[in-house]
N, C-alpha and C. Protein backbone atom coordinates (compact mmCIF):
# COMPACT_ATOMS: atom_id res chain seq x y z
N UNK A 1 -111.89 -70.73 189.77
CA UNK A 1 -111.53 -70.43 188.39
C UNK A 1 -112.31 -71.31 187.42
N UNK A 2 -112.26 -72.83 187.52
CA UNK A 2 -113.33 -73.08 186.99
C UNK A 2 -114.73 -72.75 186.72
N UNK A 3 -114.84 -72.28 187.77
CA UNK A 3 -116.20 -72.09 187.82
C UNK A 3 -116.89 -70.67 187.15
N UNK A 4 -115.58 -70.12 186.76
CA UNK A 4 -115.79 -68.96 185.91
C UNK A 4 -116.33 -69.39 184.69
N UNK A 5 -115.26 -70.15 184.39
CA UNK A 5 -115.21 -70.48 182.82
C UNK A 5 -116.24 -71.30 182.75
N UNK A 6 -117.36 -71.75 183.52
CA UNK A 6 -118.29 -72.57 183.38
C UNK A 6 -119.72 -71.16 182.72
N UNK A 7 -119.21 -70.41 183.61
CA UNK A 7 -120.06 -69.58 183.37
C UNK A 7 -120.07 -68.36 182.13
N UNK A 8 -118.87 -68.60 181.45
CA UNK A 8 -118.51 -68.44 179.97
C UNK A 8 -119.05 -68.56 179.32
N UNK A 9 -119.58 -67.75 177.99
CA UNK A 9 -120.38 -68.45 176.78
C UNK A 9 -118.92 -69.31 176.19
N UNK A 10 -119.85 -70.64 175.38
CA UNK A 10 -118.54 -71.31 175.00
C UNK A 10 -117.66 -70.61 173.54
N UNK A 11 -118.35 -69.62 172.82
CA UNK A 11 -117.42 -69.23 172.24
C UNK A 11 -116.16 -68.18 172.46
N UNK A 12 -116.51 -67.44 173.71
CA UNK A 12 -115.17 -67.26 174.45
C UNK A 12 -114.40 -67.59 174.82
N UNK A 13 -114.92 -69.13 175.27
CA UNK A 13 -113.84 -70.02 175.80
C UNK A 13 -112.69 -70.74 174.54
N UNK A 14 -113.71 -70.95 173.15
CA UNK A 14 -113.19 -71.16 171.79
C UNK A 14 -111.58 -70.38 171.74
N UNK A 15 -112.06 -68.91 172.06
CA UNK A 15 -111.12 -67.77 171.40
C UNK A 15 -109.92 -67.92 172.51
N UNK A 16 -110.24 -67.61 173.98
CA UNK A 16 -109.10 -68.00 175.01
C UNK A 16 -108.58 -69.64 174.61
N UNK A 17 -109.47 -70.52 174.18
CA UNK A 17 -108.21 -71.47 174.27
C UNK A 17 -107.39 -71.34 172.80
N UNK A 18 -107.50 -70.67 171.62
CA UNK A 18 -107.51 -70.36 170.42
C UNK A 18 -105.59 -69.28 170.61
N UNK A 19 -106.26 -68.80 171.23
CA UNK A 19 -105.88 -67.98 171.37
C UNK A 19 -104.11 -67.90 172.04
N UNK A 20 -104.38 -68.95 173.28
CA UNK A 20 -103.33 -69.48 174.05
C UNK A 20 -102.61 -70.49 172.86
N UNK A 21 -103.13 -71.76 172.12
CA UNK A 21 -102.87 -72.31 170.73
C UNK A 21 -101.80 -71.24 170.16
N UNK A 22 -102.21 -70.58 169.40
CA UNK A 22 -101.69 -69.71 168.66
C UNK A 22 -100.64 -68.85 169.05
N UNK A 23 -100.41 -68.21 170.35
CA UNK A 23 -99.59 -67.28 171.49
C UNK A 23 -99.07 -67.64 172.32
N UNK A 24 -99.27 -69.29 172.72
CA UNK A 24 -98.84 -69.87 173.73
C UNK A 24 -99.00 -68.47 175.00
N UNK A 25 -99.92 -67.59 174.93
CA UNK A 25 -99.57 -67.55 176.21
C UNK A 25 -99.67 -67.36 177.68
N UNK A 26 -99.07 -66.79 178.71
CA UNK A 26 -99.11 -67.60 179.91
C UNK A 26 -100.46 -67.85 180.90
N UNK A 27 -100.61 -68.96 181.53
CA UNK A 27 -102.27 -69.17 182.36
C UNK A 27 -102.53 -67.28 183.25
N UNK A 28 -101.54 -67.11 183.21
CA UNK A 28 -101.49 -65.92 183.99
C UNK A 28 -102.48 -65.03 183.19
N UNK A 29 -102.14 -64.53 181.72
CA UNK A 29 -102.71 -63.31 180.80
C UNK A 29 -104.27 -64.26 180.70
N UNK A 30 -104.08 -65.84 180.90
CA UNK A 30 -105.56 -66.17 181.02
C UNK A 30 -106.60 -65.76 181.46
N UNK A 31 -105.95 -66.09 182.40
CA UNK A 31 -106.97 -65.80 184.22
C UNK A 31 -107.15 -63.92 184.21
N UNK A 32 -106.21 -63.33 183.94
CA UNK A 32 -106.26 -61.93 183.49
C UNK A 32 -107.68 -62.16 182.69
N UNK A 33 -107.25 -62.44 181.59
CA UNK A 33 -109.03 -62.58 180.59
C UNK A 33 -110.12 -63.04 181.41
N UNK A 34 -110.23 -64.07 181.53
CA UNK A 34 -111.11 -64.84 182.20
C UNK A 34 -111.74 -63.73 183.17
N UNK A 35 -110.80 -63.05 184.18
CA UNK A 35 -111.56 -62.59 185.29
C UNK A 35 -111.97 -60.93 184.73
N UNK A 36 -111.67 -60.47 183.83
CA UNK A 36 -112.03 -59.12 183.00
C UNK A 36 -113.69 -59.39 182.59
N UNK A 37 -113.64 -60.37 182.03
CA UNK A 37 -115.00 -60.79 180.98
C UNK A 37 -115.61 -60.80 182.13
N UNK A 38 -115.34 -61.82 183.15
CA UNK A 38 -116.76 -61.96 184.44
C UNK A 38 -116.99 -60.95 185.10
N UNK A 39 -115.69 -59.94 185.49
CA UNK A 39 -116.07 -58.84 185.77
C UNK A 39 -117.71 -57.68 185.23
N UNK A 40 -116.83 -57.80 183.90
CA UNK A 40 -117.74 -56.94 182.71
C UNK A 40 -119.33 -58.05 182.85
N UNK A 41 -119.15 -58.89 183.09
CA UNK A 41 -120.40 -59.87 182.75
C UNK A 41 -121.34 -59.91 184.18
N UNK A 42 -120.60 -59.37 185.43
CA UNK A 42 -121.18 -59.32 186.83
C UNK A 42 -122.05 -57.93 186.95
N UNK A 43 -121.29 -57.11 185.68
CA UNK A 43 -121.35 -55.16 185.93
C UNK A 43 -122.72 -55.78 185.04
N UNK A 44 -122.63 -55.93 184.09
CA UNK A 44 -123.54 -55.91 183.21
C UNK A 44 -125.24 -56.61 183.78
N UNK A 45 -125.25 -57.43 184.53
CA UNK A 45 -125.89 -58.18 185.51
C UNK A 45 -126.33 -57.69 186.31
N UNK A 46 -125.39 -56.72 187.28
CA UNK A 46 -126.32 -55.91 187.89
C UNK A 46 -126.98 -54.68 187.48
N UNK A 47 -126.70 -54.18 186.77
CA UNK A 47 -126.88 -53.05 185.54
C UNK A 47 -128.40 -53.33 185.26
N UNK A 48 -128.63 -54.31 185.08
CA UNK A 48 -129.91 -54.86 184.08
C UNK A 48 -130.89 -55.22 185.56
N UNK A 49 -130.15 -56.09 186.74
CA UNK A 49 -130.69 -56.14 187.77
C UNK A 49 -131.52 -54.90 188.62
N UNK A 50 -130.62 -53.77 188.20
CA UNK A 50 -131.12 -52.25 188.92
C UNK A 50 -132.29 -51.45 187.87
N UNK A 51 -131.92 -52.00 186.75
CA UNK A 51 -133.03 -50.99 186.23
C UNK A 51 -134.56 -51.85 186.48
N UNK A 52 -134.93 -52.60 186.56
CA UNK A 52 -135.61 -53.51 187.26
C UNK A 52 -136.09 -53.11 188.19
């Protein structure tokens, strides 16, 4: 899990911790985020990898 968020641009990480601030809420709907974006950010990666 860290190692997601390493791989985060840091202004996403701004808005998730912003975000939790503001909503308090749970690490759970986090990690939900967290692993959506890397998802979308793995698709997008290979996407660009295949047209290549």
């Amino acid at each position: 899990m860290y190692y997601s968020i390493v791989l985060l641009p840091a202004p996403v990480i701004s808005l998730i911790m912003l975000s939790l601030i503001i909503r308090k809420a749970s690490w759970r709907w986090t990690f939900y985020i967290i692993f959506l974006l890397e998802a979308l950010h793995t698709y997008d990666t290979l996407q660009k990898d295949l047209e290549d």
